[in-house]
Protein backbone atom coordinates (compact mmCIF):
# COMPACT_ATOMS: atom_id res chain seq x y z
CA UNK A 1 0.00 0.00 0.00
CA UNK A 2 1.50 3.38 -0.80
CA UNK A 3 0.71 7.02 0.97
CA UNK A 4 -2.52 8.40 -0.09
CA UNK A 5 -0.06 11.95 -1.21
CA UNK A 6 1.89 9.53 -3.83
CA UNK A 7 -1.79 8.40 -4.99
CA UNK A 8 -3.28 11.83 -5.28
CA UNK A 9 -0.04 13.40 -7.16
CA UNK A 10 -0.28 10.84 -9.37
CA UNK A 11 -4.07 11.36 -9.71
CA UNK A 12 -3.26 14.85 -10.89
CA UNK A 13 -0.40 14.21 -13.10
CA UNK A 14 -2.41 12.04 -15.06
CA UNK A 15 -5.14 14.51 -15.25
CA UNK A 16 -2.78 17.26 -16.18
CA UNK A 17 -1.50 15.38 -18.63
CA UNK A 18 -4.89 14.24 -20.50
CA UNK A 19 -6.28 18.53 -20.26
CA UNK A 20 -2.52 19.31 -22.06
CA UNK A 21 -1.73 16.34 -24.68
CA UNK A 22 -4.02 13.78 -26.24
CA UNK A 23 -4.60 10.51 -25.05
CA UNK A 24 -1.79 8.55 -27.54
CA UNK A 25 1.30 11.36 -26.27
CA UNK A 26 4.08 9.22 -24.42
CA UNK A 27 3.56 11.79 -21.63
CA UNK A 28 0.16 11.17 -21.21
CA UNK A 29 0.73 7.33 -21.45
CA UNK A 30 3.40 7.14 -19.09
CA UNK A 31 1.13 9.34 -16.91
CA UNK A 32 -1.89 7.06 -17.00
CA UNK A 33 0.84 4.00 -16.45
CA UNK A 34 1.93 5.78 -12.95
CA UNK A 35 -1.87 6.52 -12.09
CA UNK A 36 -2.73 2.82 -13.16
CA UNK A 37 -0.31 1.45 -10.84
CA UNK A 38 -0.79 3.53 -7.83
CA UNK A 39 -4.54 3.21 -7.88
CA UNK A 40 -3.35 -0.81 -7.79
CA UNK A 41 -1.68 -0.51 -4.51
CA UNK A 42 -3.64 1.68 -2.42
CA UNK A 43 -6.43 -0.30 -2.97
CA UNK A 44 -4.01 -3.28 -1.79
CA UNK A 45 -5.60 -5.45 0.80
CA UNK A 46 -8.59 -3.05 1.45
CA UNK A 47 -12.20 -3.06 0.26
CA UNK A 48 -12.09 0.10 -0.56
CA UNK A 49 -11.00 3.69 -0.07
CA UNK A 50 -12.71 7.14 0.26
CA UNK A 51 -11.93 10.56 -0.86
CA UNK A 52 -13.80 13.74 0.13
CA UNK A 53 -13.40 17.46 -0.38
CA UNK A 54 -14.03 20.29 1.15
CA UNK A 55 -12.52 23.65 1.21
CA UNK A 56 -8.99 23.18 -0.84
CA UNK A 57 -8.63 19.90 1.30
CA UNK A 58 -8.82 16.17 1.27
CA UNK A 59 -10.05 14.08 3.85
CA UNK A 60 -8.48 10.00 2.78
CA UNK A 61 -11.09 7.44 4.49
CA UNK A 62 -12.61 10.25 6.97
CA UNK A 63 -8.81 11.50 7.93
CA UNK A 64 -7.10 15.35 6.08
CA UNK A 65 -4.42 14.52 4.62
CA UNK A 66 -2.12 17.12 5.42
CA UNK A 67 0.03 17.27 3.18
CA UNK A 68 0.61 20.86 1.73
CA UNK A 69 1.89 19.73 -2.03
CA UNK A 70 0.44 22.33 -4.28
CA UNK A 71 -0.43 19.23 -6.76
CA UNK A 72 -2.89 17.90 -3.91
CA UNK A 73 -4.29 21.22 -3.67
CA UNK A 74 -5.19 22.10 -7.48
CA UNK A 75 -6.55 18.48 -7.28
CA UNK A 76 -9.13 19.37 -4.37
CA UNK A 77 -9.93 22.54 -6.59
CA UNK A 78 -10.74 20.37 -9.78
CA UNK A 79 -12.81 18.13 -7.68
CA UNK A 80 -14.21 20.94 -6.35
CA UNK A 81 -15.03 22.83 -9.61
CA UNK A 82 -16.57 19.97 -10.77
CA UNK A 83 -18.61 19.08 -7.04
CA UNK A 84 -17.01 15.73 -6.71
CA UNK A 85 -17.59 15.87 -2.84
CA UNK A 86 -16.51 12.47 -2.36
CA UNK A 87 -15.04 9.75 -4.37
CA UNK A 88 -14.72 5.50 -3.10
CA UNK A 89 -12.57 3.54 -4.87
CA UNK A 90 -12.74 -0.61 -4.98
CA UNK A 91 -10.11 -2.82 -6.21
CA UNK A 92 -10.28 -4.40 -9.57
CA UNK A 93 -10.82 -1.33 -11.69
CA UNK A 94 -9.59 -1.88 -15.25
CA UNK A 95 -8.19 0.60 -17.78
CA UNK A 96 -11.66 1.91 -18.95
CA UNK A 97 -12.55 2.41 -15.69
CA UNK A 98 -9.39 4.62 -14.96
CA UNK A 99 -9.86 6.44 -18.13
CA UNK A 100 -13.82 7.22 -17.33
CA UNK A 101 -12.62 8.37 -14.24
CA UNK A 102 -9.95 10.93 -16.27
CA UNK A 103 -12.53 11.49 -18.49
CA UNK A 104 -14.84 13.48 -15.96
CA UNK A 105 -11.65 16.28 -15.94
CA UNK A 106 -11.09 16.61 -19.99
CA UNK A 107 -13.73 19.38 -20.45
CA UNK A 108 -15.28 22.70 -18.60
CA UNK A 109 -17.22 21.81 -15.51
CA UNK A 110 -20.05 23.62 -17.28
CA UNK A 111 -20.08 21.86 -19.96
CA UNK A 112 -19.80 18.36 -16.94
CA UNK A 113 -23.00 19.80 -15.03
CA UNK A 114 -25.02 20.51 -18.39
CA UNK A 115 -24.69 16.96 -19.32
CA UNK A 116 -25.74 15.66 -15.58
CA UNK A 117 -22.53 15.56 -13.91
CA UNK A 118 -19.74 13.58 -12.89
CA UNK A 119 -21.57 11.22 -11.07
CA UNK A 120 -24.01 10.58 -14.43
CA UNK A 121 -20.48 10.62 -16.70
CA UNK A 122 -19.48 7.53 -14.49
CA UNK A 123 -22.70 5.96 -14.17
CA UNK A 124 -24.04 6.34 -18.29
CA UNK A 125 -20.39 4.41 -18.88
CA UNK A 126 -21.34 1.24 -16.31
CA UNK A 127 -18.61 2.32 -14.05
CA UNK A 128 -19.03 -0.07 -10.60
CA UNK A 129 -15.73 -0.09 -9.45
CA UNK A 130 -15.33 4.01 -9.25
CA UNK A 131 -18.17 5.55 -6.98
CA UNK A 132 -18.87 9.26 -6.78
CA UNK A 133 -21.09 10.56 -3.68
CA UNK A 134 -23.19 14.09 -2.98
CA UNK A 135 -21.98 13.96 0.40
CA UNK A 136 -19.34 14.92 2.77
CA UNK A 137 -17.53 11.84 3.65
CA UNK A 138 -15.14 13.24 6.25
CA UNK A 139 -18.32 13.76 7.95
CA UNK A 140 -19.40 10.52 8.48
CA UNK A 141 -18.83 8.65 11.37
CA UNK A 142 -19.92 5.15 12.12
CA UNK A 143 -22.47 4.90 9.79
CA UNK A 144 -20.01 4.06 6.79
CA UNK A 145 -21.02 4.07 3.12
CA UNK A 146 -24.85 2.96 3.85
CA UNK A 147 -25.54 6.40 5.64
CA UNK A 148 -23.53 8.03 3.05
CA UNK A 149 -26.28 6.49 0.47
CA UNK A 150 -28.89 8.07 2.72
CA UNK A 151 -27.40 11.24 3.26
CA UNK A 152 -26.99 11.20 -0.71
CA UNK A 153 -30.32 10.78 -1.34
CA UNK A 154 -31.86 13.29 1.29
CA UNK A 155 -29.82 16.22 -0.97
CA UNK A 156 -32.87 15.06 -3.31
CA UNK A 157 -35.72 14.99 -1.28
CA UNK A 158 -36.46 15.71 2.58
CA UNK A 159 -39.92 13.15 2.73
CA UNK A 160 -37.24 10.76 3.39
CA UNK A 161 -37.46 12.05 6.95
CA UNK A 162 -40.88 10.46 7.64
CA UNK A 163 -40.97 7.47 5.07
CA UNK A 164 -36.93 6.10 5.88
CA UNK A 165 -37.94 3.12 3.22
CA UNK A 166 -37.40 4.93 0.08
CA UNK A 167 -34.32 5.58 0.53
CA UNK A 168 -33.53 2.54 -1.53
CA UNK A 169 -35.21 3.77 -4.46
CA UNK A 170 -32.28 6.78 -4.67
CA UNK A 171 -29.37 4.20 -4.83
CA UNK A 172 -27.29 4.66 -7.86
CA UNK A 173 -27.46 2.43 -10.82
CA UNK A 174 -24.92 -0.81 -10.99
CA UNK A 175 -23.61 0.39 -7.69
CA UNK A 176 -21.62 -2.51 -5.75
CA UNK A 177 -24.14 -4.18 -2.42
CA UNK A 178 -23.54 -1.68 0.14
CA UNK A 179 -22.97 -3.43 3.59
CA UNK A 180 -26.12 -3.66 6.19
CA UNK A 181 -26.10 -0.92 8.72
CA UNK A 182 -28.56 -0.54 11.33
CA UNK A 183 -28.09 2.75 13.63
CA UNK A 184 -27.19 2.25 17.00
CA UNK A 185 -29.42 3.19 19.91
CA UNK A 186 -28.59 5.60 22.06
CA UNK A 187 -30.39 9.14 22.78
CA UNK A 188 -28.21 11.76 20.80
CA UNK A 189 -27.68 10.78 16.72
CA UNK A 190 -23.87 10.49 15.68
CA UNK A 191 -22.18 13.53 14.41
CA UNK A 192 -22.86 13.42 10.98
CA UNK A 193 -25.72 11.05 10.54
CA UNK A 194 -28.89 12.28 8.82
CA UNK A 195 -31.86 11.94 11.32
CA UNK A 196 -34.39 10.03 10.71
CA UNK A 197 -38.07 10.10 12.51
CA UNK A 198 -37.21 6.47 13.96
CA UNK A 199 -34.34 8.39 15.75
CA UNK A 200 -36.08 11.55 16.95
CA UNK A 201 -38.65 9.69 18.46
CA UNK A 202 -36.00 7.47 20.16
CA UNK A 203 -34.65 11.32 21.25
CA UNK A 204 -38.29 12.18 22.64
CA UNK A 205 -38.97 14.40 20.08
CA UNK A 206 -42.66 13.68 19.07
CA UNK A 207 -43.06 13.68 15.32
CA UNK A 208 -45.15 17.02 14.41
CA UNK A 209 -44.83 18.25 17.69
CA UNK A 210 -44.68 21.57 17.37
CA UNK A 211 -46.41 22.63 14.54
CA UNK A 212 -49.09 24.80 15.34
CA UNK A 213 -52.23 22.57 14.20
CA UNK A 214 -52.60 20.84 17.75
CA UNK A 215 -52.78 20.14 21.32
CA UNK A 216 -49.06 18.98 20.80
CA UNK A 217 -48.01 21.74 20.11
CA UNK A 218 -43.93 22.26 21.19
CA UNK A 219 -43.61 25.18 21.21
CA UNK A 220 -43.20 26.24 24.81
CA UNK A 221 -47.04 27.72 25.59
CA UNK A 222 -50.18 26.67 26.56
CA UNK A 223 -50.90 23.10 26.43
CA UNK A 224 -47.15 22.08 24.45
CA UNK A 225 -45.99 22.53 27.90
CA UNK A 226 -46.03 18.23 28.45
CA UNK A 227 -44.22 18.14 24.86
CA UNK A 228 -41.34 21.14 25.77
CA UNK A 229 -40.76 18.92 28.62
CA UNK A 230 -39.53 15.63 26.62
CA UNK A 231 -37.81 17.50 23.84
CA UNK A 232 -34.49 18.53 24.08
CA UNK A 233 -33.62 21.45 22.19
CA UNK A 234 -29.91 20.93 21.89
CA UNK A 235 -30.59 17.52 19.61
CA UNK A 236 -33.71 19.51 17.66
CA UNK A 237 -30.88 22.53 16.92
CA UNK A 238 -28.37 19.48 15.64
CA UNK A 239 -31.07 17.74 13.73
CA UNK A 240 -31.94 21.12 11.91
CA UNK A 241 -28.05 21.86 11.41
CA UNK A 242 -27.74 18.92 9.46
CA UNK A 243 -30.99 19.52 7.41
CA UNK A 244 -29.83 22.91 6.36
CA UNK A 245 -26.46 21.94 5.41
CA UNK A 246 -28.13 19.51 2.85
CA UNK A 247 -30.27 22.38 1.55
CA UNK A 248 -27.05 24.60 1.27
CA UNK A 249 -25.81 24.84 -2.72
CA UNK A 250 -22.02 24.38 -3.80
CA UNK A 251 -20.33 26.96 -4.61
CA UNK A 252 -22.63 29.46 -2.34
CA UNK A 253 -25.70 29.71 -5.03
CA UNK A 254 -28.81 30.17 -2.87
CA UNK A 255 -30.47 27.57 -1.44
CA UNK A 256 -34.13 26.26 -2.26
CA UNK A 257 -35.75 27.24 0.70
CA UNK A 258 -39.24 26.47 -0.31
CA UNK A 259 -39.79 23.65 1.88
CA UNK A 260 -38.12 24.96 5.52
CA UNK A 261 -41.64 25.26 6.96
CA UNK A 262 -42.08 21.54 6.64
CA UNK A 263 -38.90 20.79 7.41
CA UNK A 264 -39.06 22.74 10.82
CA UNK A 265 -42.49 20.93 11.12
CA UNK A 266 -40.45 17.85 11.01
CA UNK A 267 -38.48 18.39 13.91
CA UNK A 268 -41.08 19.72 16.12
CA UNK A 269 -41.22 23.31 15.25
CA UNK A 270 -43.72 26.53 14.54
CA UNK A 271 -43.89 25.97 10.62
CA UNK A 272 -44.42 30.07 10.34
CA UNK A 273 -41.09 30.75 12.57
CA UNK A 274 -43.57 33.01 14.49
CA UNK A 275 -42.71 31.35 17.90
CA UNK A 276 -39.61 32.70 19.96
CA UNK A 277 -38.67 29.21 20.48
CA UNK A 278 -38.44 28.38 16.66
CA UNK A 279 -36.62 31.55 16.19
CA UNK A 280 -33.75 30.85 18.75
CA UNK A 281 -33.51 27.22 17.63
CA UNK A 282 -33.09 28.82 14.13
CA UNK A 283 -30.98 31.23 14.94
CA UNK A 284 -28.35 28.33 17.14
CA UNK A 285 -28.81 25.70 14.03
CA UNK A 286 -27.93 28.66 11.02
CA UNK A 287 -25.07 29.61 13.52
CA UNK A 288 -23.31 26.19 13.62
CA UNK A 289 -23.07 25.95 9.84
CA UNK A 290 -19.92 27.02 7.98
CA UNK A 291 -19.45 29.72 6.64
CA UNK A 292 -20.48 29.02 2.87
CA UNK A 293 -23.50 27.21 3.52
CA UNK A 294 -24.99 30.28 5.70
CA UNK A 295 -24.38 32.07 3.00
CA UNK A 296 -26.31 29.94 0.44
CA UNK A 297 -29.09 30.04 2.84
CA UNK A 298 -29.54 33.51 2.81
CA UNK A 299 -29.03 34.08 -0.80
CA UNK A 300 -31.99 31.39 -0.37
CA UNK A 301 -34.52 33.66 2.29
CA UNK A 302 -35.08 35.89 -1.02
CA UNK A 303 -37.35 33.40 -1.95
CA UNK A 304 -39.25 33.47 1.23
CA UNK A 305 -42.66 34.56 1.51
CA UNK A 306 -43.12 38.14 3.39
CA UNK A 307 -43.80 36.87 7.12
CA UNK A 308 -41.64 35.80 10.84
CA UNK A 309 -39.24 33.43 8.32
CA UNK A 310 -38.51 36.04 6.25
CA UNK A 311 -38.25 38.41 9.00
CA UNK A 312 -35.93 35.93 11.13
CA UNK A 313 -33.71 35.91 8.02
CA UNK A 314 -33.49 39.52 7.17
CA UNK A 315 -31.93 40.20 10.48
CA UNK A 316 -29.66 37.50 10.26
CA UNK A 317 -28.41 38.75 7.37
CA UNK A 318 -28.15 41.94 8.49
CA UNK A 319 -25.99 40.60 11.99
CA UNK A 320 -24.26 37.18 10.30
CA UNK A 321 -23.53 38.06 6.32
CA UNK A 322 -20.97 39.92 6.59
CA UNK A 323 -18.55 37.60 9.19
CA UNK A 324 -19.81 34.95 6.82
CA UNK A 325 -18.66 36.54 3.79
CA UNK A 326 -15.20 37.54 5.54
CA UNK A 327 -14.58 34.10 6.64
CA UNK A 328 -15.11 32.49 3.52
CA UNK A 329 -13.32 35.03 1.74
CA UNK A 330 -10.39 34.17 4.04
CA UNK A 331 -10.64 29.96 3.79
CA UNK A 332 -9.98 30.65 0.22
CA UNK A 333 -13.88 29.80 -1.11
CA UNK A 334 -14.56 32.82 -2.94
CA UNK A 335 -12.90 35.47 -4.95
CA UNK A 336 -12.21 39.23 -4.71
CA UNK A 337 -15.03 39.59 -7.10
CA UNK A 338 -17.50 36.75 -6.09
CA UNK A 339 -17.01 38.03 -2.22
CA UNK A 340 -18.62 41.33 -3.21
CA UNK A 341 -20.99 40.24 -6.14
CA UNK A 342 -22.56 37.85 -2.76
CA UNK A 343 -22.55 41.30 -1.02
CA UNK A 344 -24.48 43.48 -3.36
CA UNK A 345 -27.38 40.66 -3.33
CA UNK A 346 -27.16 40.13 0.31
CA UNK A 347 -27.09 43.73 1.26
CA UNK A 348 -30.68 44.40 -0.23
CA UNK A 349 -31.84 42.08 2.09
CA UNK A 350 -30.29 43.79 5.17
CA UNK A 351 -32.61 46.07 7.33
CA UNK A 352 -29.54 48.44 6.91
CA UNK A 353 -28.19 47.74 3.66
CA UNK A 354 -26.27 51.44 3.77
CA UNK A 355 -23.93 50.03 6.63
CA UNK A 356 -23.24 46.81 4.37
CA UNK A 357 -20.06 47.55 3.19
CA UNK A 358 -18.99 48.83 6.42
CA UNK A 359 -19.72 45.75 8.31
CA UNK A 360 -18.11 43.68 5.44
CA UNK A 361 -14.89 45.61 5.86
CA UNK A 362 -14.65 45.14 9.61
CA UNK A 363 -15.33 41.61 9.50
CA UNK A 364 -12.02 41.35 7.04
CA UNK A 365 -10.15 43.24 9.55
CA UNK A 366 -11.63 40.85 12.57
CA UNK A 367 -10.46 37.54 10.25
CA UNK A 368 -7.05 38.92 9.83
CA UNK A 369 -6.53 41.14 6.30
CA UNK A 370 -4.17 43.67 7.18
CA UNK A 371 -5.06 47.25 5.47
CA UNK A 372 -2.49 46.81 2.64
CA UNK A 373 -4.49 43.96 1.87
CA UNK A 374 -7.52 46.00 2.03
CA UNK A 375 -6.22 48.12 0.03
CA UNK A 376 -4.94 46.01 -3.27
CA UNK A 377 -9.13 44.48 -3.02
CA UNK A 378 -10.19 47.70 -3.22
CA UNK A 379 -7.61 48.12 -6.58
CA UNK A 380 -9.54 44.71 -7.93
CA UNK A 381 -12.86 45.98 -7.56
CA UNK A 382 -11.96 49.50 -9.05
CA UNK A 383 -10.01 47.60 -12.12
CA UNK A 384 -13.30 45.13 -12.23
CA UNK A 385 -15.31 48.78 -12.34
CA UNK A 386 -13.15 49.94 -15.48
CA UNK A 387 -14.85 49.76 -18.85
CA UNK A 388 -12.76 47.24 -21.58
CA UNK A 389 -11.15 50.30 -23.30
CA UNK A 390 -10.08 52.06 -20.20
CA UNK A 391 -8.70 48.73 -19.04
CA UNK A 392 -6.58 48.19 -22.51
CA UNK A 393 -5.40 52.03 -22.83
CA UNK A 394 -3.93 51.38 -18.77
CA UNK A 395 -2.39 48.04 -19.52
CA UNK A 396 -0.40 49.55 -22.52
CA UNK A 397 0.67 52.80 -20.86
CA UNK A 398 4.11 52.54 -19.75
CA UNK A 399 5.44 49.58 -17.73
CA UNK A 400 1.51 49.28 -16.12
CA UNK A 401 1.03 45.77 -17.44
CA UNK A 402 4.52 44.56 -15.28
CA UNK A 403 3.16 46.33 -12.02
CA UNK A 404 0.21 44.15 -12.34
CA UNK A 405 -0.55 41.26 -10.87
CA UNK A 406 0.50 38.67 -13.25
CA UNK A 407 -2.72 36.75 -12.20
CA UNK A 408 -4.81 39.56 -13.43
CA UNK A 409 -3.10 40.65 -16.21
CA UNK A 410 -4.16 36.52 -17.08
CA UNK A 411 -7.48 36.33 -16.66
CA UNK A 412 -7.69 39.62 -18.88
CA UNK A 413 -5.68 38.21 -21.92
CA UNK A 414 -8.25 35.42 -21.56
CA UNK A 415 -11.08 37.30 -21.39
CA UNK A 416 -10.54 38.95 -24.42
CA UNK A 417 -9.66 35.54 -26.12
CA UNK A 418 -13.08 33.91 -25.06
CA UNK A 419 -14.60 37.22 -25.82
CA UNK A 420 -13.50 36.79 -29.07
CA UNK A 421 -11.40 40.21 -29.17
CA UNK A 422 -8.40 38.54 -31.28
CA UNK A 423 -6.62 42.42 -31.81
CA UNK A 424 -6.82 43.11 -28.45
CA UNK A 425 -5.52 40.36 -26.81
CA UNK A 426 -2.20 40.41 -29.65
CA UNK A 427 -1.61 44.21 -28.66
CA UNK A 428 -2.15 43.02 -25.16
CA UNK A 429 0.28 39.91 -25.56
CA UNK A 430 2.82 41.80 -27.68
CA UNK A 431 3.33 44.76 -24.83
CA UNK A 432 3.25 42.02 -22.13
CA UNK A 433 5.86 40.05 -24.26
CA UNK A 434 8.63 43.01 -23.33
CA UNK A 435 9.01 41.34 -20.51
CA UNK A 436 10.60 38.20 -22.06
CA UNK A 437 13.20 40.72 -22.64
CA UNK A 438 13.90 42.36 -19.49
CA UNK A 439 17.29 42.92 -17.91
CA UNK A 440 15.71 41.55 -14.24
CA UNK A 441 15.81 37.89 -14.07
CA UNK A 442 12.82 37.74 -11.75
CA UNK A 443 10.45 39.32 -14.59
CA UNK A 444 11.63 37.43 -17.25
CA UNK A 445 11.23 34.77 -15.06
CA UNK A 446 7.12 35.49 -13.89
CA UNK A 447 6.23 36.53 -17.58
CA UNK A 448 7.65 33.18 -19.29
CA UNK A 449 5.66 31.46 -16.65
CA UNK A 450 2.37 33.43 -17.60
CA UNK A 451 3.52 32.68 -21.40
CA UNK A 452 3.80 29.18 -20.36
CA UNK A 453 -0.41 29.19 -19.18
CA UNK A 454 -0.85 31.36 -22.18
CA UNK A 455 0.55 28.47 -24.67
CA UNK A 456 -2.01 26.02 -23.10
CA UNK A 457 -5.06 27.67 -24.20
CA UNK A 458 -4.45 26.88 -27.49
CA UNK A 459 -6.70 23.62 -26.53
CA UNK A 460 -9.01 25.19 -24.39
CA UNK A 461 -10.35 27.53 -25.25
CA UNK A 462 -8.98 27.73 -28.39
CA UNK A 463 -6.86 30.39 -30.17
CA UNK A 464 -6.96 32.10 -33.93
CA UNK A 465 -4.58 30.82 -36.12
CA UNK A 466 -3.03 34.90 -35.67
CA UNK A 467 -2.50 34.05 -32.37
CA UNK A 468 -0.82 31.03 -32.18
CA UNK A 469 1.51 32.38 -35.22
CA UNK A 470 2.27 35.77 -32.66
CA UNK A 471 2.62 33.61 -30.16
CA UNK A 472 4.95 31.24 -31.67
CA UNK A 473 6.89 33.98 -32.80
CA UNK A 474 7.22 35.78 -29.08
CA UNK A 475 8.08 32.42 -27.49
CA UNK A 476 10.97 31.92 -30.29
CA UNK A 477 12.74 34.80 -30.11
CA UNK A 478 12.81 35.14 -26.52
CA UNK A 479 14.06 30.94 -26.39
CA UNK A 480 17.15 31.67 -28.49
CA UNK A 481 18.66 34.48 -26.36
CA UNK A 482 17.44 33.67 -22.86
CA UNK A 483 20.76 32.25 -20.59
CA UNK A 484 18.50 31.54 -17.60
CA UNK A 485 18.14 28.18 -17.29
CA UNK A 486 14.71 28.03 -15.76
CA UNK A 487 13.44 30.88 -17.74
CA UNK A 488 14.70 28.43 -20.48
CA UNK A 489 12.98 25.77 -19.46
CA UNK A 490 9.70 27.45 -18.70
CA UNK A 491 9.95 28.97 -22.41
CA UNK A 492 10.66 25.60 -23.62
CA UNK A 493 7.62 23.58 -22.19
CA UNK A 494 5.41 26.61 -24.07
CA UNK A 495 7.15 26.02 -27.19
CA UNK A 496 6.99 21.91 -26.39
CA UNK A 497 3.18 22.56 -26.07
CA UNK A 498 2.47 24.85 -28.80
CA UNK A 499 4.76 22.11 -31.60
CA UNK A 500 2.73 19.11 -30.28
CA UNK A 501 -0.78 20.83 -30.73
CA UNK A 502 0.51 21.24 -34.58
CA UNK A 503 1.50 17.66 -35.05
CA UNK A 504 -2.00 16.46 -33.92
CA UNK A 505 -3.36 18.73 -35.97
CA UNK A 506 -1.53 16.96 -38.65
CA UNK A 507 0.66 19.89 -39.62
């Protein structure tokens, strides 16, 4: 059996190599050989082994492994990208099964999600020995890949919670038997189990207690006072945490809330939010989430009907947004950009929306970002504010483009290629190329690495003919007079790149 690092780096160097040469390229071969063989004995003497994501990170069989290699982290991003939350592995998996597995990371995850995903790419192919989950397997505790079924299936429907039976019907296709589980009894459900009504009322939480249309009412008044007495909040707050973490979307896109008043029916709750007790059990279950699923869920209270829900939510938003948006700014989830495109929509569901940005700013300061830092977001946002010809008139004035973030100056170039703005991007590319040139080793050095990420669009997302010719041109001039050897090199594997998309194009 080999570390689970050695399996993941070799997980990514075969996927690098299959997005940058085609299938038949020795590098990709020997690539796929490596992958073949390490997936071979990790797998040695075990029935299987899990992989989860979650926030840049891998958790191997419910443990993070912790190693920082930067090839384990882009991995976690792919999977990421492309909301593989958690992938099992089982021994015996043959070439095509490898290669459906690669597959899933050969085009856009948009293009992935419009054709149902990567867990419908593996499935439409009769993959059995590759599994991919909807769930959070670091998470799981105990209740092994059975609960992980369940948990699956409840992303798709929350009736599970008072008819347990169905979840059978969810299972996927030509899945391998999943092992027998039967959850344990004792009073307080495992951390990370879903909780089923079997469980609650083992907990003394009366099914529809709670809701308003009764005697049994749980609420804490009048005759719910018997009911209060045999529920325990604590366990109703950790039933609901889990519950809205399901309803949470990746990549914080707002969450269908359309069903919380059944849901908070379900665990013995007003259904209107109107009682103080709903509202503080609310309040203590939205708080325990991370950061990036509260955030989902308030993008999600938009959709709320005017009443105590959408109330409750409102001033949530208005107290918990902002620290929310901070912290998952800082854990790395969302972008400059994407941290305040979340605040302009959640700001116009503040009671204060004028103190938004305020409150935003402090909370960066509480998580850490130093004012500099403040300072060079505040430079992205006004750059992001710039029209397109303000933005190409400042990149070619002077030596602009080399004070730049290299990273921005990037995503610029390929904006204007996939905005199909061939002209620009050449006068862009051609100014930016000075820098192949410079007398400063160090900026030679960071623009033939950006001219090395440059050469592999040429496959994705494509380039003119112009272009590559320009390019081509840049990249060979600059190789025969450079005398550092790893600007060389970095140079060389554009060049390498650019020569082998010709031959497959049969030039």
């Amino acid at each position: 059996m080999i570390p689970s690092e050695d399996f993941l780096i070799s997980l990514h160097r075969a996927v690098k190599a299959r997005q940058l040469y085609a299938p038949i390229h020795p590098k990709c071969r020997e690539a796929f050989k490596a992958f073949e063989n390490a997936y071979d004995r990790i797998l040695e003497g075990k029935p299987q082994v899990q992989f989860g994501t979650r926030n840049g990170r891998f958790f191997v069989d419910r443990l993070m492994e912790d190693s920082e290699a930067s090839q384990i982290k882009a991995l976690a991003l792919e999977f990421e990208d492309r909301s593989i939350q958690a992938l099992v592995c089982y021994p015996g998996a043959e070439t095509n099964d490898l290669d459906a597995l690669l597959g899933i990371f050969d085009v856009k995850s948009t293009q992935l999600r419009a054709h149902g995903g990567a867990k419908k790419h593996l499935e439409d192919q009769g993959i059995t020995k590759i599994r991919i989950l909807a769930t959070r397997l670091e998470e799981i505790s105990e209740a092994g890949e059975a609960a992980a079924a369940l948990w699956e299936s409840m992303a798709n429907t929350l009736d599970i919670y008072s008819h347990p039976s169905q979840s059978a019907a969810f299972e996927p296709r030509n899945a391998p038997p999943l092992p027998t589980w039967e959850a344990p009894d004792r009073s307080a459900p495992a951390k990370g189990k879903p909780v089923t009504q079997t469980a609650l009322t083992k907990s003394g939480i009366a099914p529809g207690a709670g809701s308003g249309r009764g005697a049994g009412s749980g609420t804490g008044t009048g005759s719910g006072a018997g009911s209060s007495q045999r529920t325990d909040p604590q366990k109703i707050v950790e039933q609901l945490r889990y519950s809205l973490a399901v309803l949470s979307m990746r990549e914080m896109g707002a969450a269908d809330l359309t069903g919380l008043g059944d849901l908070l029916e379900e665990s013995g709750l007003d259904r209107q939010g109107a009682q103080p007790t709903t509202q503080g059990i609310l309040t203590k279950a939205v708080g325990a989430l991370d950061p990036e699923e509260r955030i989902s869920l308030f993008l999600g209270a938009d959709q709320l009907r005017m009443g105590p829900l959408r109330n409750l939510f409102s001033r949530l938003i208005g107290n918990e947004a902002p620290p929310s948006l901070a912290a998952a700014y800082m854990r790395g989830s969302a972008s400059v950009n994407r941290t305040w495109e979340l605040a302009g929509k959640l700001k116009i569901q503040s009671p204060s929306p004028e103190r938004f940005g305020d409150q935003l700013i402090q909370a960066l300061r509480r998580e850490g970002l130093q004012d500099e830092q403040l300072q060079e977001m505040m430079e992205i946002l006004s750059w992001s504010a710039l029209p397109l010809p303000t933005k190409i008139a400042k990149l070619l004035e002077g030596e602009c483009i080399f004070e730049m973030p290299v990273e921005r100056v990037l995503a610029f170039l390929r904006e204007l290629l996939e905005g199909g703005r061939t002209q620009d991007f050449l006068r862009i590319l051609r100014h930016f190329s000075r820098g192949l040139l410079a007398p400063a080793v160090a900026r030679r050095s960071s623009v033939a690495a950006a001219f090395e990420q440059v050469a592999d669009w040429v496959d994705i997302p494509g380039m003119p003919v112009p272009a590559m010719d320009e390019l081509m041109e840049i990249l060979g001039r600059a190789w025969g007079g450079e005398k550092d050897p790893n600007v060389h090199q970095a140079i060389s594997r554009a060049i390498e790149h650019l020569l082998w998309f010709w031959v497959q194009e049969g030039d």
